[in-house]
N, C-alpha and C. Protein backbone atom coordinates (compact mmCIF):
# COMPACT_ATOMS: atom_id res chain seq x y z
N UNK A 1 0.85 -1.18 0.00
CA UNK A 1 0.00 0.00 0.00
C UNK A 1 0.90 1.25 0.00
N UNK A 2 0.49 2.16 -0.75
CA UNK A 2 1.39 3.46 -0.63
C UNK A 2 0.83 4.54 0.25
N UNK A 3 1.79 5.46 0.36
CA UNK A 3 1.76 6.36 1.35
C UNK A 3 0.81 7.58 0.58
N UNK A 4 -0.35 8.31 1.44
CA UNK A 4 -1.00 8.68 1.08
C UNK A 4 -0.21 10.49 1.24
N UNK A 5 -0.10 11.12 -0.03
CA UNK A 5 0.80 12.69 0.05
C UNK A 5 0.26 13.40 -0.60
N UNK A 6 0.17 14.68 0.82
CA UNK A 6 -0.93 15.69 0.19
C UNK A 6 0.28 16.83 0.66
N UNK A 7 0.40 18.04 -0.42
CA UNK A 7 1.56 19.25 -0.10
C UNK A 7 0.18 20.18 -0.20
N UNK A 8 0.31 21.25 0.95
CA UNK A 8 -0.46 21.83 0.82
C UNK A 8 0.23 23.50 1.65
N UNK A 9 -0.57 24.39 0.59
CA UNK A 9 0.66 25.79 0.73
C UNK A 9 0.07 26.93 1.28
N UNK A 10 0.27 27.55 2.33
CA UNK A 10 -1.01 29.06 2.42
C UNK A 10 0.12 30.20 2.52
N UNK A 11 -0.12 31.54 2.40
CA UNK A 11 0.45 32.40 2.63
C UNK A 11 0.02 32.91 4.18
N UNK A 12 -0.61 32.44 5.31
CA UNK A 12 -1.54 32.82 6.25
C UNK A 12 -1.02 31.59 7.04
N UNK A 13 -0.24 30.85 7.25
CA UNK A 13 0.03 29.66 8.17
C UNK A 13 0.91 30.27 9.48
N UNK A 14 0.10 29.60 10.89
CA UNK A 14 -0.05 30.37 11.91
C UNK A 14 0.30 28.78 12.64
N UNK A 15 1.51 28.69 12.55
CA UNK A 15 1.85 27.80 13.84
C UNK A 15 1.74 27.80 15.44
N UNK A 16 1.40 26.99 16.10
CA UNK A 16 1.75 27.03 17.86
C UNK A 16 2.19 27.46 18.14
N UNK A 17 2.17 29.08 18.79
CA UNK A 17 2.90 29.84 20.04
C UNK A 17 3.84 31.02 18.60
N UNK A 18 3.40 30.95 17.39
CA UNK A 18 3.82 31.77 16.68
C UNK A 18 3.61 33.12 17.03
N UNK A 19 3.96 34.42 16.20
CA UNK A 19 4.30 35.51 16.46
C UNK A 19 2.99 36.33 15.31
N UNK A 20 2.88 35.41 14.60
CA UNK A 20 1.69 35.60 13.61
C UNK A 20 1.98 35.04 12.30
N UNK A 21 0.97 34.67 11.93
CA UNK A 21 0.96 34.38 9.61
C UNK A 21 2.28 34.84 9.41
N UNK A 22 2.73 33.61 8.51
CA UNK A 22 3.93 33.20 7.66
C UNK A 22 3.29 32.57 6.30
N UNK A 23 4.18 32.61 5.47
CA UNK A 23 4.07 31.82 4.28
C UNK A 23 4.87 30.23 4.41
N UNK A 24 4.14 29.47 4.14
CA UNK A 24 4.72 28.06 4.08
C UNK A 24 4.06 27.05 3.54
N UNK A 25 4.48 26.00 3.33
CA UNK A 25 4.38 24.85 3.06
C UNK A 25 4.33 23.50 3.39
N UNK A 26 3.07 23.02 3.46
CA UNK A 26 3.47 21.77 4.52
C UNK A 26 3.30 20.50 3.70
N UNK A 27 3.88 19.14 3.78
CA UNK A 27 4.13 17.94 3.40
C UNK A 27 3.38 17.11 4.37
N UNK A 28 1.90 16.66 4.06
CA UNK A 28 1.20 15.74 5.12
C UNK A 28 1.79 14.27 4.40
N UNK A 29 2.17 13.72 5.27
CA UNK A 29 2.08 11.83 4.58
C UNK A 29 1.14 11.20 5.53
N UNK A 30 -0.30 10.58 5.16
CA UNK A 30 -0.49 9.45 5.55
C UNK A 30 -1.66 10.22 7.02
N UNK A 31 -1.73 11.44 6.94
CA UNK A 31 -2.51 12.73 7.55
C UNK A 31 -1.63 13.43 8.87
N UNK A 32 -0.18 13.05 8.68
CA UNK A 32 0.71 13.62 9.70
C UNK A 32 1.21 15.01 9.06
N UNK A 33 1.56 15.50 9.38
CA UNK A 33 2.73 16.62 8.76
C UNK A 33 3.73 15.77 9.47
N UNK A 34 4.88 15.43 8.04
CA UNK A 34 5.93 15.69 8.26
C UNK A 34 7.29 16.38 7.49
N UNK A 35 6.50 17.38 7.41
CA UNK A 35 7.71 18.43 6.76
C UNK A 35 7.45 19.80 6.25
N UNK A 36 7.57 21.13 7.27
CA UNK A 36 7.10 22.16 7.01
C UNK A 36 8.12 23.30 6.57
N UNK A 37 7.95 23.55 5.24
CA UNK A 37 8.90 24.61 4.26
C UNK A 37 8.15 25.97 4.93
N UNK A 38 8.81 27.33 5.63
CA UNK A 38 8.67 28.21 5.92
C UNK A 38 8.82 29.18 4.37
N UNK A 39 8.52 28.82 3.21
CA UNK A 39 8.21 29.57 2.23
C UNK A 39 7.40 28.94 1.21
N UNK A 40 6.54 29.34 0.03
CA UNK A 40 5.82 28.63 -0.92
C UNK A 40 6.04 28.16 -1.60
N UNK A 41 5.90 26.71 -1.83
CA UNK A 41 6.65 26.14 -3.12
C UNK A 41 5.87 25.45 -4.22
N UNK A 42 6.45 25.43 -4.77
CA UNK A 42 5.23 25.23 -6.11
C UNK A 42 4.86 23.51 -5.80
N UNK A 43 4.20 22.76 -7.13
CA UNK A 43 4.14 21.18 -6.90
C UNK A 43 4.90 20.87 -7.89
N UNK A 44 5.88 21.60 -8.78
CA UNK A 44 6.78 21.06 -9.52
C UNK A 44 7.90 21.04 -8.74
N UNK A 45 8.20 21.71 -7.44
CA UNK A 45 8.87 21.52 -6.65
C UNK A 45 8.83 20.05 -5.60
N UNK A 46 7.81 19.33 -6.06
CA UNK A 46 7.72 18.28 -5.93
C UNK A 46 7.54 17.17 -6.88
N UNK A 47 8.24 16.65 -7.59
CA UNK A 47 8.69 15.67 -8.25
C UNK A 47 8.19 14.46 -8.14
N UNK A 48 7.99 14.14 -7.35
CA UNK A 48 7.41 12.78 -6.91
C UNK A 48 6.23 12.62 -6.21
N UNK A 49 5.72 13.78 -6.39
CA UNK A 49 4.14 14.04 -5.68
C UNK A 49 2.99 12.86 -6.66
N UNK A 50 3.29 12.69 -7.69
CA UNK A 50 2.80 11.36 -8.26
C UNK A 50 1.24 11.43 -8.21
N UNK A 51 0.59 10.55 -7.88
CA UNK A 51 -0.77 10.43 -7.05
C UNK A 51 -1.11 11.30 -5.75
N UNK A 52 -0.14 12.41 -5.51
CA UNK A 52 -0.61 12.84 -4.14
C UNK A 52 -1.53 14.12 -4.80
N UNK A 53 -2.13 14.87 -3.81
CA UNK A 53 -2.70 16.17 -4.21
C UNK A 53 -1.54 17.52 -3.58
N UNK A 54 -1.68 18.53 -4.86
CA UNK A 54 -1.10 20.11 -4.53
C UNK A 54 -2.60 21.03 -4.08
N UNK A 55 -2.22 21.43 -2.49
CA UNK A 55 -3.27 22.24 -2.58
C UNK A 55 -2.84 23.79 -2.45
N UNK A 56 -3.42 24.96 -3.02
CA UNK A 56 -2.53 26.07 -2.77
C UNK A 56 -3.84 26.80 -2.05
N UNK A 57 -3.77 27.19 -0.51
CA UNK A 57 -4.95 27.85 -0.30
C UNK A 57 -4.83 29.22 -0.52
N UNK A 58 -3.80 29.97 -0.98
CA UNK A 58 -3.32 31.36 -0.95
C UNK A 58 -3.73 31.64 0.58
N UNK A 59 -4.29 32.84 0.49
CA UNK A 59 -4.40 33.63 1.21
C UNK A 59 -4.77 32.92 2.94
N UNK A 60 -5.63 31.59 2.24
CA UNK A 60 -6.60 31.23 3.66
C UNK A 60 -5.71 30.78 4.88
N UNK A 61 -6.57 30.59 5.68
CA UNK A 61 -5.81 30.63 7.01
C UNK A 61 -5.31 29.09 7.24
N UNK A 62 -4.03 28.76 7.74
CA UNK A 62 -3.60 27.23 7.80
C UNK A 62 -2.93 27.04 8.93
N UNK A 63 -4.14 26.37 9.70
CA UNK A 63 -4.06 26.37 11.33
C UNK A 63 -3.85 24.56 11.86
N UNK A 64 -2.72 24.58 11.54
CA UNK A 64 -2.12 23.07 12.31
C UNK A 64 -2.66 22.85 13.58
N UNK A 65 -3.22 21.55 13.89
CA UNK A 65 -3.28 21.31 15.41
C UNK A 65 -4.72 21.74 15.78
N UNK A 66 -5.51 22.71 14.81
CA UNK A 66 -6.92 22.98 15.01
C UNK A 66 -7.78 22.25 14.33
N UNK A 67 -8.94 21.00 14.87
CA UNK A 67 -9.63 20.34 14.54
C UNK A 67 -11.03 21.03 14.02
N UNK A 68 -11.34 21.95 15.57
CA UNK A 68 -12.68 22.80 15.65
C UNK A 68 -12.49 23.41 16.11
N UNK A 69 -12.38 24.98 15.64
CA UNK A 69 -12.56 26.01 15.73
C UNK A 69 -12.94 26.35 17.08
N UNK A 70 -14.28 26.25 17.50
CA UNK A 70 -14.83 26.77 18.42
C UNK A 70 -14.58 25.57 20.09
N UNK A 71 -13.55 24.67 19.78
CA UNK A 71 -12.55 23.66 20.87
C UNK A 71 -11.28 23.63 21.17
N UNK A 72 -10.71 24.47 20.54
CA UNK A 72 -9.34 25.01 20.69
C UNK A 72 -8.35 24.23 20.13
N UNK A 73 -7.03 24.55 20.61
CA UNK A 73 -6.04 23.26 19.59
C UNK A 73 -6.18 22.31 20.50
N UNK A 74 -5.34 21.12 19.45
CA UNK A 74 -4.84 19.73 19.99
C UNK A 74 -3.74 19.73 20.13
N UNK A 75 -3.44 19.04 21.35
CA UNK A 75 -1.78 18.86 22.02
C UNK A 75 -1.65 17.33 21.28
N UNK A 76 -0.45 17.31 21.26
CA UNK A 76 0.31 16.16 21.23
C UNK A 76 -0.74 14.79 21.85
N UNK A 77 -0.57 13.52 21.04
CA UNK A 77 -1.47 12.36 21.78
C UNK A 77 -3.29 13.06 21.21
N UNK A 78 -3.54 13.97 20.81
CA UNK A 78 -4.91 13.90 20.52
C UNK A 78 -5.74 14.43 21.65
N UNK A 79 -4.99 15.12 23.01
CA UNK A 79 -5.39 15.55 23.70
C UNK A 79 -5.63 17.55 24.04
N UNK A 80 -6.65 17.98 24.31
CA UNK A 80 -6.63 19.20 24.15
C UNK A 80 -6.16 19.65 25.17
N UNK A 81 -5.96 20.89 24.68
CA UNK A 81 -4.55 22.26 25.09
C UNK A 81 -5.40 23.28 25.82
N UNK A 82 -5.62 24.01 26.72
CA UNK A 82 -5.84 25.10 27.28
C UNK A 82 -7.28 24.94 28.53
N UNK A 83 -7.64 23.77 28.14
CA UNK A 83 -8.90 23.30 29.30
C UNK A 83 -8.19 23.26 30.86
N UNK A 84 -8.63 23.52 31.68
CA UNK A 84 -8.93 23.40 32.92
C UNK A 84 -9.37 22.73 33.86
C-alpha cells in the first residue's frame, strides 16, 4: 500500500505559540505533517508528488493542530490544550 501525500501551501500559516501568519508549506504523509517549508513552493517543486494532491490555499488561514474552531487546539497524543 502506498503512502497517502498531500503538499499543501497558504500564505496565512499560523503555527503554535507563533508571532503571527507566515508563508509556508506543509508535506502531510499518511494525515501527519511531516515536513514544514517556511516559504511557498510550487508542486513542480515536488517531483514525486505522483498520485498525491497540490493544494494552494493562498491567502486562507492554515491552522495546524486545530480540529474545531470553536474547541481550541490539539496537544500532542490527541489531547486538548488550554482546558482546565
Amino acid at each position: 500500500m502506498s503512502d497517502k501525500l498531500v503538499v499543501v501551501s497558504s500564505t496565512a500559516f499560523l503555527p503554535p505559540l507563533s508571532d503571527g501568519p507566515s508563508p509556508a508549506t506543509l508535506v502531510v504523509v499518511n494525515g501527519k505533517i511531516e515536513t514544514v517549508h517556511r516559504q511557498i513552493l510550487a508542486a513542480s517543486d515536488f517531483p514525486g508528488l505522483g498520485e498525491g494532491r497540490y493544494l494552494d490555499l493562498g491567502d486562507k488561514w492554515l491552522l495546524p493542530g486545530v480540529s474545531e474552531v470553536n474547541q481550541g487546539p490539539v496537544g500532542p497524543g490527541g489531547t486538548r490544550t488550554g482546558q482546565g
